[in-house]
Protein backbone atom coordinates (compact mmCIF):
# COMPACT_ATOMS: atom_id res chain seq x y z
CA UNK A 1 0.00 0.00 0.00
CA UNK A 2 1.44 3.88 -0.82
CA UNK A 3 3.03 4.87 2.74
CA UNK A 4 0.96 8.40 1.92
CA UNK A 5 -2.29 6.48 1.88
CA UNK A 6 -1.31 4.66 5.39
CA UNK A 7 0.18 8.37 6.83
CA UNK A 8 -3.10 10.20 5.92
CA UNK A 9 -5.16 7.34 7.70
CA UNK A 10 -3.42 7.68 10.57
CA UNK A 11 -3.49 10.95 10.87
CA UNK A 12 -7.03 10.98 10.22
CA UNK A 13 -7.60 8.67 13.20
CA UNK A 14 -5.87 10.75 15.09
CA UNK A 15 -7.99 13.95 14.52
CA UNK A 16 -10.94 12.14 14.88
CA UNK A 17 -9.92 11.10 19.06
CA UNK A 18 -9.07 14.15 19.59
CA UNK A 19 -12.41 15.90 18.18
CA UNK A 20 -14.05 13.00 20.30
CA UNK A 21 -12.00 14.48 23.48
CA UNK A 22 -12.39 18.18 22.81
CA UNK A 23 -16.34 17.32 23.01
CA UNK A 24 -16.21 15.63 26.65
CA UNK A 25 -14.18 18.48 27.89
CA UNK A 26 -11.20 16.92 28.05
CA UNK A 27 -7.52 18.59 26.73
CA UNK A 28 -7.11 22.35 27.41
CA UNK A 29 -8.34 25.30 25.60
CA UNK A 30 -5.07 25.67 23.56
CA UNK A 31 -6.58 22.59 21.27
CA UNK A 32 -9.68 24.59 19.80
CA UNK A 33 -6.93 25.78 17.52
CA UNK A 34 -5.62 22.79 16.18
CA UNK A 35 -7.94 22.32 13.58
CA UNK A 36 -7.19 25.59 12.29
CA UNK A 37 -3.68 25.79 12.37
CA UNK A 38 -1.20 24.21 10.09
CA UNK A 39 -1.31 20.17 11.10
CA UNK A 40 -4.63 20.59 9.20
CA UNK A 41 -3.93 22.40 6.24
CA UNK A 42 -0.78 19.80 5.66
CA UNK A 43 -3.54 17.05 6.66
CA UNK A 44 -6.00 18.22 4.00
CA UNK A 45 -3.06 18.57 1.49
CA UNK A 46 -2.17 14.73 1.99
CA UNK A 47 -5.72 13.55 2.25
CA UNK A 48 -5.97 15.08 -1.41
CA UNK A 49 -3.00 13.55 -2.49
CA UNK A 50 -4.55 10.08 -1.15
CA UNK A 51 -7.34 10.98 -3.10
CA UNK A 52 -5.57 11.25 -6.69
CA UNK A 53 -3.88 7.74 -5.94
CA UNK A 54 -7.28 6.20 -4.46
CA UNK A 55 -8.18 7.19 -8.07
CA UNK A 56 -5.13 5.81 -10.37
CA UNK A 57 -5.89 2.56 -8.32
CA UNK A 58 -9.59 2.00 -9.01
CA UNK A 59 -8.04 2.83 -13.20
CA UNK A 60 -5.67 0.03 -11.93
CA UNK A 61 -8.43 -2.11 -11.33
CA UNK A 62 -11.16 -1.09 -13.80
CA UNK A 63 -8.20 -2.23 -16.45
CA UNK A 64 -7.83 -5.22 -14.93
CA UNK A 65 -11.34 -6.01 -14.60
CA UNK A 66 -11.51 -5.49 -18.67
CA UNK A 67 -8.47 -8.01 -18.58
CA UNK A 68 -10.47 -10.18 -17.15
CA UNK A 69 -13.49 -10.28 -18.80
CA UNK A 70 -11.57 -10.97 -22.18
CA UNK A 71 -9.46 -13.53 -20.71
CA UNK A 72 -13.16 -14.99 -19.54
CA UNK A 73 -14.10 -14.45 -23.21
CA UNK A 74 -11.21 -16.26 -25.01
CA UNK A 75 -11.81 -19.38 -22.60
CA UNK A 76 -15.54 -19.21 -23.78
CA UNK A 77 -13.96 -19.81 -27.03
CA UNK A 78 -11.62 -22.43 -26.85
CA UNK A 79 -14.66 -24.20 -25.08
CA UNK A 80 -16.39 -23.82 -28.04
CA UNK A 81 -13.29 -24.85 -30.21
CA UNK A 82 -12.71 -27.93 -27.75
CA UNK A 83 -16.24 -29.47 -28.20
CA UNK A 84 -16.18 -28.80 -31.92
CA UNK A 85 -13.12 -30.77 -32.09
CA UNK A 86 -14.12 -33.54 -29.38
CA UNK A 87 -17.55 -33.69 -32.42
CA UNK A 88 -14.87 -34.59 -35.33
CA UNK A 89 -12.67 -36.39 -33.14
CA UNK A 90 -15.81 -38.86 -32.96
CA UNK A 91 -16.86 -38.65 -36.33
CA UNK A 92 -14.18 -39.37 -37.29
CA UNK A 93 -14.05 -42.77 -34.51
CA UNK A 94 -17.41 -43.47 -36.10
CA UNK A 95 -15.66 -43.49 -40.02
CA UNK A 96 -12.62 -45.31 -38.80
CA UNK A 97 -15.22 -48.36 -37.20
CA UNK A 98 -17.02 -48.48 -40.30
CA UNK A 99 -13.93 -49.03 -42.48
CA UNK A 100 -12.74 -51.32 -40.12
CA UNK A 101 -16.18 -53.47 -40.45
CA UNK A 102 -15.86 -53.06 -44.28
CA UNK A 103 -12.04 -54.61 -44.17
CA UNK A 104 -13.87 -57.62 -41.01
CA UNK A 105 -16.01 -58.28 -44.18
CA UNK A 106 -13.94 -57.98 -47.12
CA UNK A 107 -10.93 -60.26 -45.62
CA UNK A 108 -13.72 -63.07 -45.02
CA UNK A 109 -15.04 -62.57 -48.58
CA UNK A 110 -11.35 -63.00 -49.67
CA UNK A 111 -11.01 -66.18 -47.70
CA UNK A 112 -14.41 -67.54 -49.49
CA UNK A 113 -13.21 -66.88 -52.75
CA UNK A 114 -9.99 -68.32 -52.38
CA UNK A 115 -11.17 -71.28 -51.39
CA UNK A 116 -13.48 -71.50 -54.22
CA UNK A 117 -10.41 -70.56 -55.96
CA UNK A 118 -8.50 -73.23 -54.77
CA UNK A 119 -11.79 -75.77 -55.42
CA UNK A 120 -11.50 -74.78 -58.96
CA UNK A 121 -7.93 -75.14 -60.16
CA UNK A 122 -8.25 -78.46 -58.37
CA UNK A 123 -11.18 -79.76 -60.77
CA UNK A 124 -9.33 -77.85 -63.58
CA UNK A 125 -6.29 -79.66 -62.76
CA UNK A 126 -8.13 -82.70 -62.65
CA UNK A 127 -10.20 -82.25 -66.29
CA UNK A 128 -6.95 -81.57 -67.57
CA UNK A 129 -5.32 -84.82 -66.45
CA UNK A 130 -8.33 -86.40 -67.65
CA UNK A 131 -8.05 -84.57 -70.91
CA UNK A 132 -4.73 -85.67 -71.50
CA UNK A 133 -5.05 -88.88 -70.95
CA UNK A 134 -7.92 -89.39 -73.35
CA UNK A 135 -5.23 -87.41 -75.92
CA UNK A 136 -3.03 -90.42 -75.08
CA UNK A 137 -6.00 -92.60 -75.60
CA UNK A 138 -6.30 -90.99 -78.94
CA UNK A 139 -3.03 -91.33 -79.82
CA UNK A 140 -2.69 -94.61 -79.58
CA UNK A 141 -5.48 -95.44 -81.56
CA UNK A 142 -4.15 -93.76 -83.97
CA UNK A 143 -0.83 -95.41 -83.93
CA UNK A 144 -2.69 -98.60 -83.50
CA UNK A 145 -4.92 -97.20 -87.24
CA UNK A 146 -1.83 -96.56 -89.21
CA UNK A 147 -0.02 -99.49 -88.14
CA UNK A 148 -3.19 -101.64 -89.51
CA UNK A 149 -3.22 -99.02 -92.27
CA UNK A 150 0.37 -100.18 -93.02
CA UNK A 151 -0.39 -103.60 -92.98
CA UNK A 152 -3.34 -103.06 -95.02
CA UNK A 153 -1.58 -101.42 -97.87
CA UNK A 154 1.53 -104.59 -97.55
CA UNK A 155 -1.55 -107.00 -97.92
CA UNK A 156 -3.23 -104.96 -100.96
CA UNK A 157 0.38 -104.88 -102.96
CA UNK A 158 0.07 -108.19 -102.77
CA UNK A 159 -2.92 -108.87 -103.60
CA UNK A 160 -2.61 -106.45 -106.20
CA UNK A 161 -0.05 -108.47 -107.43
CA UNK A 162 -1.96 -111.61 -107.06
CA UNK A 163 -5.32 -110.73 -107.73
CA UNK A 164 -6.03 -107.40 -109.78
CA UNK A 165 -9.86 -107.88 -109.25
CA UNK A 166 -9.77 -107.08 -105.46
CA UNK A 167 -7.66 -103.61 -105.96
CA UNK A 168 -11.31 -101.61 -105.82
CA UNK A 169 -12.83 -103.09 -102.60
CA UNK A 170 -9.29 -103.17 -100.90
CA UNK A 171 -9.16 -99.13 -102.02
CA UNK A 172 -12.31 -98.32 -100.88
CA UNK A 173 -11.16 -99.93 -96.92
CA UNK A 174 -8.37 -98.04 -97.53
CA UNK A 175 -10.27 -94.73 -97.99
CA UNK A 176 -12.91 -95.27 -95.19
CA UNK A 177 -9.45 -95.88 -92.64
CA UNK A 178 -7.85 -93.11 -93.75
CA UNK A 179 -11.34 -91.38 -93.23
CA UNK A 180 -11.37 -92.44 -89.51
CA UNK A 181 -7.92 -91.18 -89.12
CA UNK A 182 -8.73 -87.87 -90.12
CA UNK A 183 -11.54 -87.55 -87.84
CA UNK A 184 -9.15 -88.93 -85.21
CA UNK A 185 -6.81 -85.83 -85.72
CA UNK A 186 -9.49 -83.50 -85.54
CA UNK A 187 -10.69 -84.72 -82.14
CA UNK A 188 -7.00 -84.26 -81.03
CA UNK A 189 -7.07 -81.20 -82.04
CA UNK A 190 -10.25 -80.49 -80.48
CA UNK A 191 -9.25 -81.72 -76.90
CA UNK A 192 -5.86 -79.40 -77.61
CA UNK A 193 -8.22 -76.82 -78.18
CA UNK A 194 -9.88 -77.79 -74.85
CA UNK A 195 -6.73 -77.82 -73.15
CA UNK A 196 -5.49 -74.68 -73.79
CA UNK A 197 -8.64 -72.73 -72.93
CA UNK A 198 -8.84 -74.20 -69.51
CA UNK A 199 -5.47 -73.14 -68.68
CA UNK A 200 -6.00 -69.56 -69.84
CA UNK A 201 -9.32 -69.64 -67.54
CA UNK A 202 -6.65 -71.32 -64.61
CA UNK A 203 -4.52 -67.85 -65.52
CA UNK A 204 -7.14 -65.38 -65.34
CA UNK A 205 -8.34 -66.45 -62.11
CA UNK A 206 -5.00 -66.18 -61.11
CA UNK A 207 -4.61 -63.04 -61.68
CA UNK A 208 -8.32 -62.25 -60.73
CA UNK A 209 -6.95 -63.06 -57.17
CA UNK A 210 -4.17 -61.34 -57.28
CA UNK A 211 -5.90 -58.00 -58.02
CA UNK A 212 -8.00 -58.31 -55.10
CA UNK A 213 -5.18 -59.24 -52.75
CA UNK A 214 -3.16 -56.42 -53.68
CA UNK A 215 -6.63 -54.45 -53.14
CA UNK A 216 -7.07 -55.69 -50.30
CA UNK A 217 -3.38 -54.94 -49.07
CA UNK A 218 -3.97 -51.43 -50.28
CA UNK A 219 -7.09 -50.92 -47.65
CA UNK A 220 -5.14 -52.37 -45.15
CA UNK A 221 -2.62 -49.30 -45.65
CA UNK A 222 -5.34 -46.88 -45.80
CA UNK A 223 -6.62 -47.89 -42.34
CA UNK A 224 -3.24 -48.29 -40.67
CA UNK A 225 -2.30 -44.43 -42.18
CA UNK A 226 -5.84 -43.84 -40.63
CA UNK A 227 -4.84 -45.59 -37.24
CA UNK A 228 -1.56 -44.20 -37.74
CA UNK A 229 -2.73 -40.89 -37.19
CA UNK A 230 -0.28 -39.75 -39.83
CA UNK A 231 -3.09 -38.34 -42.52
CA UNK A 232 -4.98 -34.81 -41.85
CA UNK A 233 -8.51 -35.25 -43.84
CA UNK A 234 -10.43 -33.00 -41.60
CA UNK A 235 -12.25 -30.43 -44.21
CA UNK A 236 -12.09 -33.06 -47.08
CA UNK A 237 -14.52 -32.38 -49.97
CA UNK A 238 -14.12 -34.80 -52.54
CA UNK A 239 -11.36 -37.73 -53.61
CA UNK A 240 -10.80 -40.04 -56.60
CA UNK A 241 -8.04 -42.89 -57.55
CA UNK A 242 -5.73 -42.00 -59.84
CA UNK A 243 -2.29 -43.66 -61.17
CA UNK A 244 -1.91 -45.86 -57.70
CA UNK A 245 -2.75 -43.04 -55.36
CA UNK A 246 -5.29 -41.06 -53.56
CA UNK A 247 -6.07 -37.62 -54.56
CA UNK A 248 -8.23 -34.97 -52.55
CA UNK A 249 -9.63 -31.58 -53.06
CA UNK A 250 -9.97 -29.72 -50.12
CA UNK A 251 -12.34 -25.61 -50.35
CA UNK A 252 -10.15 -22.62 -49.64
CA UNK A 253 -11.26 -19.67 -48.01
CA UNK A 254 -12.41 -16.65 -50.34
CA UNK A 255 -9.53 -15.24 -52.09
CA UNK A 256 -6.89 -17.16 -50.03
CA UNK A 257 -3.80 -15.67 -49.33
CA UNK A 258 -1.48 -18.26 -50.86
CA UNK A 259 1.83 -17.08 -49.83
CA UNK A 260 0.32 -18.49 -46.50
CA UNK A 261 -0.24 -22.11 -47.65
CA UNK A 262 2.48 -23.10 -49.28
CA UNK A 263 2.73 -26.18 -47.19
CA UNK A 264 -0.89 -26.65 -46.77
CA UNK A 265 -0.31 -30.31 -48.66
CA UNK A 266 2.49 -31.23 -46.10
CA UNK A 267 1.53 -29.88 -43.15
CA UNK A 268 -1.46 -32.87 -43.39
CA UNK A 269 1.07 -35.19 -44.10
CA UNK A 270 0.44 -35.26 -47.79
CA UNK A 271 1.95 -33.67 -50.77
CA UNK A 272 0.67 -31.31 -53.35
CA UNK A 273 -0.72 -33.21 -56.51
CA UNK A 274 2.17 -34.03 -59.19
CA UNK A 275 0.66 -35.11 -62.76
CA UNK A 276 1.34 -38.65 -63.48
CA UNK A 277 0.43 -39.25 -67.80
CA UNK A 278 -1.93 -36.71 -70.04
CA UNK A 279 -4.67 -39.23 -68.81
CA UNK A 280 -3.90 -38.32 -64.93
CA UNK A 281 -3.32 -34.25 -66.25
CA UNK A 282 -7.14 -34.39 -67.76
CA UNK A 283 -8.64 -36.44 -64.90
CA UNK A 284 -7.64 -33.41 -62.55
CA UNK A 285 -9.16 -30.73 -64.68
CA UNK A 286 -12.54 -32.47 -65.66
CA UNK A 287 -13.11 -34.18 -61.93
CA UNK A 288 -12.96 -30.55 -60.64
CA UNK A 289 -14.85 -28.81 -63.17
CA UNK A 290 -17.75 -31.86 -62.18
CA UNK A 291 -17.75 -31.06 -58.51
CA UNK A 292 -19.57 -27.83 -59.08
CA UNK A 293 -19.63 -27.05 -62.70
CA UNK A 294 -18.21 -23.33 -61.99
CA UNK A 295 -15.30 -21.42 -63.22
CA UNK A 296 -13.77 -22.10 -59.52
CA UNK A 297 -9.49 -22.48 -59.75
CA UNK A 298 -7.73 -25.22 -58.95
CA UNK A 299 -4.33 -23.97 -56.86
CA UNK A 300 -1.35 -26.25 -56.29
CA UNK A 301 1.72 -25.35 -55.14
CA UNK A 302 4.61 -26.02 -57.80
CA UNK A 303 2.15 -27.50 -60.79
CA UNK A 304 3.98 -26.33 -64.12
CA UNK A 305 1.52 -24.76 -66.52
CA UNK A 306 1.78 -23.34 -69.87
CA UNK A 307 -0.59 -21.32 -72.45
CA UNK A 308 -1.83 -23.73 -75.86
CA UNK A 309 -3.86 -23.06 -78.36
CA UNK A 310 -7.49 -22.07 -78.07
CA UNK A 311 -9.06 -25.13 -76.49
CA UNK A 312 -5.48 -27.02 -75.54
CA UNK A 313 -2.84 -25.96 -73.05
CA UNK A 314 -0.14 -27.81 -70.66
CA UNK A 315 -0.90 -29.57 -67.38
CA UNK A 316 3.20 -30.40 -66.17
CA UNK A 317 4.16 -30.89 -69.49
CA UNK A 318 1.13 -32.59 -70.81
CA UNK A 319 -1.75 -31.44 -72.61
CA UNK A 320 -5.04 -31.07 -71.25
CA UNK A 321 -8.53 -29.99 -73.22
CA UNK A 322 -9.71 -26.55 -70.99
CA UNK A 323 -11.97 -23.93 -72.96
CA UNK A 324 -9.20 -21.37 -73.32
CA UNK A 325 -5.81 -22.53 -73.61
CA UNK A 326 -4.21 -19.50 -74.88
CA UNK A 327 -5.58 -17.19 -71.61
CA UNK A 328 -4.35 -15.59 -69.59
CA UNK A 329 -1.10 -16.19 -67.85
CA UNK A 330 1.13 -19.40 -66.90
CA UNK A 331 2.86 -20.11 -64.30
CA UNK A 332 6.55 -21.73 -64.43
CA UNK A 333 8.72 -20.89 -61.38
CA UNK A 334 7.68 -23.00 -58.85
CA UNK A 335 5.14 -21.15 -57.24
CA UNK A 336 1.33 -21.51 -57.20
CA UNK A 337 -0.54 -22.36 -60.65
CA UNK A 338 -4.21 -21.85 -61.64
CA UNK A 339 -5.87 -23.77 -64.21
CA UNK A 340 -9.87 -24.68 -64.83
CA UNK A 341 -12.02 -25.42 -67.41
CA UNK A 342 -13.63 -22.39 -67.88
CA UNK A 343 -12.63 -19.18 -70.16
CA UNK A 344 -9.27 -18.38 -69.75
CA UNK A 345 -8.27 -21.27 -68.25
CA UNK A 346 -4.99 -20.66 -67.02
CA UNK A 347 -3.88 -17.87 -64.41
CA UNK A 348 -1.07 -17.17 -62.36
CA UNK A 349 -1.75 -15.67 -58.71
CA UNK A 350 1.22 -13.98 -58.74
CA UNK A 351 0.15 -11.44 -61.36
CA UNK A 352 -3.33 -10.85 -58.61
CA UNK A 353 -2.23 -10.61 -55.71
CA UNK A 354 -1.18 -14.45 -54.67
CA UNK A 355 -5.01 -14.79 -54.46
CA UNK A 356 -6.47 -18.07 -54.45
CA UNK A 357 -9.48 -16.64 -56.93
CA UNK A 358 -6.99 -14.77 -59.16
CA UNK A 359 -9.42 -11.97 -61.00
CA UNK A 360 -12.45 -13.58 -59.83
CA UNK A 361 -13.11 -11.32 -56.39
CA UNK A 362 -17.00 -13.33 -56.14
CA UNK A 363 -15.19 -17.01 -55.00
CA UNK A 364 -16.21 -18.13 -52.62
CA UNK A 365 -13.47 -20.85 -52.66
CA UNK A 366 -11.37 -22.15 -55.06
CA UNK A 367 -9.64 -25.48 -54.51
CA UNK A 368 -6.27 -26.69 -53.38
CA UNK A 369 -5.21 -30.21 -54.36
CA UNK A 370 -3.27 -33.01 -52.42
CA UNK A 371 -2.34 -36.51 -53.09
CA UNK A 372 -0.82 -39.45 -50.60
């Protein structure tokens, strides 16, 4: 406390016995003349000054009770911000169980069908031992036919020799065997025919299976990145498949500042989407145009762009179909790139003002791009 305030107290307490005594008589006359004489002036000159610091301490305070109630404000707020998040945090629980049901049911469909799987190569394997050993069959007869064919033309040289009458009849059983031994070679060929169709079926299940394990394998990943924690998809708006990975579009706010999100793909644990083939370039640009049919930009961070011709320009080095390939600016240095399929299709944010909506002030978002 100010040693003034304390003084002036005391001496106020003071004056205030002594008034009290001067009433019952007590104290001599001489103290009728206290109160007028200089103790009081010098009393009434620090009571004042009391006064002025009573006053700079109730400012004191009224600041501090303005502290206060923003501090009380702000917690209000992160309140608010906590329960939102605890909301997504169980959302997001929720997703997470319901993938994990959909891989509970997927694994046991994979163990049906490769059982099945297994159930069929087995009876292929088994028609195909069967089939080949009625091709052995075959073959033998056939051996056995043009052995007695042989024979058949020994016996008719002779008897050709012997007896020139016989020569039609023995050339007409001649004809008819080698009749039989030409439908023999076509059933040979038939069953090879067989053969080779049942193990291209044996191959394509084969690979059949293998597609869905690796399927399979890639879910697996997806819910241990989820698990994982590793992968920010809070705000997602849309995703597709593309060239082996995932990519997803996420809203800006209106006329982002994008010297502020340069690592807005990273800092989720992604990376900003890279252009695999012309195919993967035009997926990007017609997938986006679809998600609101709108001339809203796509932004990502280092995407090489270049003007084309009036309907054609460059996506990373490929080229993409957009409306107006030859409009307005590019973008080549590393930085931020606009493109859209829309007129004038390409624009560079660093000609507007790094703005995520480039000319177009009415956005209410524009897009940014990731990929994992």
């Amino acid at each position: 406390m100010n040693p003034r305030i304390v003084f002036v107290t005391t001496l106020i307490s003071l004056l205030c016995a002594g008034t009290v005594a001067l009433a019952q008589g007590k104290g001599n006359s001489s103290n009728t003349n206290f109160l007028n004489g200089k103790p009081f002036s010098y009393l009434n000159a620090e009571v004042q000054a009391a006064q002025a610091d009573i006053a700079d301490l109730q400012g004191t305070v009224d600041a501090m009770q303005q502290t206060i109630d923003g501090l009380a404000y702000d917690i209000s707020g992160l309140a608010e911000q906590v329960d939102a998040n605890s909301a997504s945090i169980i959302l997001l629980q929720d997703d997470l169980a319901d993938t994990n049901r959909d891989l509970a049911v997927l694994g046991k469909e994979l163990v049906v069908l490769t059982k099945r799987h297994a159930a069929d190569v087995a009876a292929l394997k088994q028609d195909i031992k069967l089939q080949y050993q009625e091709i052995q069959k075959v073959r033998k007869e056939l051996k056995s036919a043009v052995t007695g064919l042989s024979a058949t033309i020994v016996d008719l040289q002779s008897q050709v020799d012997t007896n020139t009458a016989g020569i039609s009849g023995l050339l007409a059983d001649a004809t008819t065997m080698m009749s039989d031994i030409l439908a023999l070679e076509v059933a040979v060929s038939s069953h090879e025919s067989r053969l080779g169709a049942l193990e291209a079926t044996v191959a394509d299940q084969g690979a059949a299976i293998a597609d869905l394990s690796a399927a399979f394998t890639n879910l697996e990943g997806r819910v241990a990145t989820l698990e994982a924690g590793q992968v920010d998809l809070s705000g997602l708006y849309a995703e597709y498949v593309s060239a082996g990975r995932n990519v997803y579009f996420f809203k800006t706010v209106p006329c982002a500042d994008l010297r502020l999100f340069e690592t807005y793909c990273e800092d989720r644990g992604l990376n900003w989407w890279r252009a695999r083939s012309q195919a993967d370039a035009q997926q990007l640009i017609d997938f986006a145009y679809n998600l609101d049919q709108y001339h809203t930009w796509v932004q990502v961070y280092g995407m090489q762009t270049a003007l084309g011709s009036f309907q054609t320009g460059y996506v990373d080095g490929y080229a993409v179909a957009v409306n107006s390939g030859g409009c307005v600016s590019a973008s080549d240095d590393g930085g931020f790139a606009g493109v859209r399929r829309w007129g004038c299709s390409f624009g560079n944010p660093e000609d507007h003002g790094y703005e995520s909506c480039n000319w177009d002030k009415s956005h209410a978002y524009d897009w940014f791009v990731c990929e994992n």
